[in-house]
Protein backbone atom coordinates (compact mmCIF):
# COMPACT_ATOMS: atom_id res chain seq x y z
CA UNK A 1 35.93 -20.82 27.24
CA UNK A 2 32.41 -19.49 25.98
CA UNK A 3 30.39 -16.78 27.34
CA UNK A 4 28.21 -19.31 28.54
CA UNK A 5 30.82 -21.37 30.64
CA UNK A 6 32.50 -18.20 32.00
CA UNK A 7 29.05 -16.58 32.85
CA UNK A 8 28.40 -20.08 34.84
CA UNK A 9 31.51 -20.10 36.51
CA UNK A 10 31.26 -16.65 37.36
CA UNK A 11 28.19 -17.43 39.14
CA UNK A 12 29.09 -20.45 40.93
CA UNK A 13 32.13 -18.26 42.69
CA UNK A 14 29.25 -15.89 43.96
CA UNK A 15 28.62 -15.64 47.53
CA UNK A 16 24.98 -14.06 46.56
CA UNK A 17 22.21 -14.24 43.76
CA UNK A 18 22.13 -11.55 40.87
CA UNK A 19 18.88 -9.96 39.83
CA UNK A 20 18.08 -8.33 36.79
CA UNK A 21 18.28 -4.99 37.25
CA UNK A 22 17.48 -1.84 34.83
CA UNK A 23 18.41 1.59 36.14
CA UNK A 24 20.14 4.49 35.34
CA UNK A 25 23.66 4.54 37.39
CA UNK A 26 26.64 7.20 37.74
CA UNK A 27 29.71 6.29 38.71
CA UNK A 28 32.45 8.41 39.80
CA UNK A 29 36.72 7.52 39.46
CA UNK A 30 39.30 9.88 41.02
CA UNK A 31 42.32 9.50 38.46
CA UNK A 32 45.04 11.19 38.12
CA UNK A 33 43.83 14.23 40.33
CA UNK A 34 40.87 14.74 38.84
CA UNK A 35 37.27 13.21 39.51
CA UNK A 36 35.86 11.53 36.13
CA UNK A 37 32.24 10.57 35.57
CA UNK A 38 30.31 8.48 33.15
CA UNK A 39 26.64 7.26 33.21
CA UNK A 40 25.40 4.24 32.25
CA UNK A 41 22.16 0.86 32.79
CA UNK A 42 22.42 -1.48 35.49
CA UNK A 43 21.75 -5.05 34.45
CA UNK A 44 22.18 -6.75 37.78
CA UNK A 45 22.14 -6.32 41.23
CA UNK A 46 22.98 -8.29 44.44
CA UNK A 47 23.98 -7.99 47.57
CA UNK A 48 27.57 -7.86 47.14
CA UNK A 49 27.91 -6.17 43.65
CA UNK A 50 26.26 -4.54 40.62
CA UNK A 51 26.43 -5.24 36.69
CA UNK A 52 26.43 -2.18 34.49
CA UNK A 53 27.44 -0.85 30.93
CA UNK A 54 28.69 2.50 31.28
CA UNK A 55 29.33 5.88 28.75
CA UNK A 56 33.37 5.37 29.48
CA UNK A 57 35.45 2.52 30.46
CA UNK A 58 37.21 1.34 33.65
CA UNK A 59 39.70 -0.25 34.65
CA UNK A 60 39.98 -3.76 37.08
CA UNK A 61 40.57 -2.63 40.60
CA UNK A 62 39.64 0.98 40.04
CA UNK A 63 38.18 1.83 43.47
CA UNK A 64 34.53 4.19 42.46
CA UNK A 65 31.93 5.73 43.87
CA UNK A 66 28.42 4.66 42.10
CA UNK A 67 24.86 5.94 42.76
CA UNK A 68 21.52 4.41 41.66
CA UNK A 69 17.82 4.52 42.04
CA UNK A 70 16.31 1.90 44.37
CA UNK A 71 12.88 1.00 44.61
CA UNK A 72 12.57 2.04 48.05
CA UNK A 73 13.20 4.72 50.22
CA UNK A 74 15.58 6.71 50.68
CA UNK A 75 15.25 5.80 46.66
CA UNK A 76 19.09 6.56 45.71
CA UNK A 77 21.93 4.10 46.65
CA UNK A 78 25.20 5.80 47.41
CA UNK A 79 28.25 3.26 47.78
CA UNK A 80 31.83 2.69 47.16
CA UNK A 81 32.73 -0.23 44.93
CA UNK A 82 36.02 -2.10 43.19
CA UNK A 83 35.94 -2.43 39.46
CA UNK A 84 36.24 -6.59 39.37
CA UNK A 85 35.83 -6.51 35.84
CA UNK A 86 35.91 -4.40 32.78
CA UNK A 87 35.27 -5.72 29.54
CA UNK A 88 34.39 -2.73 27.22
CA UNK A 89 31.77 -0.95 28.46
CA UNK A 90 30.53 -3.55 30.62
CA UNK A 91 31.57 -3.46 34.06
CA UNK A 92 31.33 -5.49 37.34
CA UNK A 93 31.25 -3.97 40.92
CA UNK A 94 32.00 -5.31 44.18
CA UNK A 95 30.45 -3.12 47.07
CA UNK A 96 33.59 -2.26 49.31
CA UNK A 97 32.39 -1.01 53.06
CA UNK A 98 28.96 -0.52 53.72
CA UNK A 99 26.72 0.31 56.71
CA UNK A 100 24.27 -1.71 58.19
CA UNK A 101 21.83 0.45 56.95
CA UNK A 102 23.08 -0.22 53.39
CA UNK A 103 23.26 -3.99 53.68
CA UNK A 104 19.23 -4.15 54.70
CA UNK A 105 18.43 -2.19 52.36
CA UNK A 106 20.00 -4.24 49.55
CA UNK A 107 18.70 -7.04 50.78
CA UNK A 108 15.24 -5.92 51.14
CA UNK A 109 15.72 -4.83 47.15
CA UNK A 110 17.30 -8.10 46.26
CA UNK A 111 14.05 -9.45 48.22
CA UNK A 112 11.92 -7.48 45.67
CA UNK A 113 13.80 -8.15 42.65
CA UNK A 114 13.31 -11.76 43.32
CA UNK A 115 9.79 -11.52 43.28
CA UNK A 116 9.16 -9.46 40.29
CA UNK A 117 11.30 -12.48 38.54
């Protein structure tokens, strides 16, 4: 399959739009006792997940902690994900538990992203 037809049938699976996204991210993996960290760019962003190439790599279903810059306040995004992807450095998240604080706020920045499209 191309990266073309995977890419579309990646999409058509989601439950919510991607935006393109450009910001620095951290993310954080607890392996093998020890807390590991690599930085990285955000390409996308929705609701439910985040794109992102990253300084190390990561494995599918690694549970992480990731923080980014948002364009509103409180300005930094602070949430637990699952790897759902890793090829190379490129990486997809799914956001695991989040507040309803979180989810508005996402959505408000989705909002934004949208428009600025």
């Amino acid at each position: 399959m191309s990266d073309h037809a995977q890419a579309a049938a990646k999409a058509c699976q989601r439950r919510f739009s991607r935006y393109r996204f450009d910001a620095r991210i951290q993310v954080s993996v607890f392996r093998e006792g020890l807390t590991a960290t690599c930085w990285g760019r955000t390409s996308t962003l929705g609701q439910d997940g985040i794109g992102a190439t990253l300084s190390g790599e990561l494995r599918a279903g690694e549970v992480v902690s990731l923080e980014f810059p948002i364009p509103l306040p409180p300005h930094i995004m602070k949430l637990r994900a699952v790897v759902r992807y890793s090829e190379g450095l490129s990486c997809g998240f799914e956001f695991l538990v989040m507040t309803g604080e979180q989810k508005l706020m996402l959505h408000q920045v989705c909002v934004v992203l949208s428009n600025a499209s």
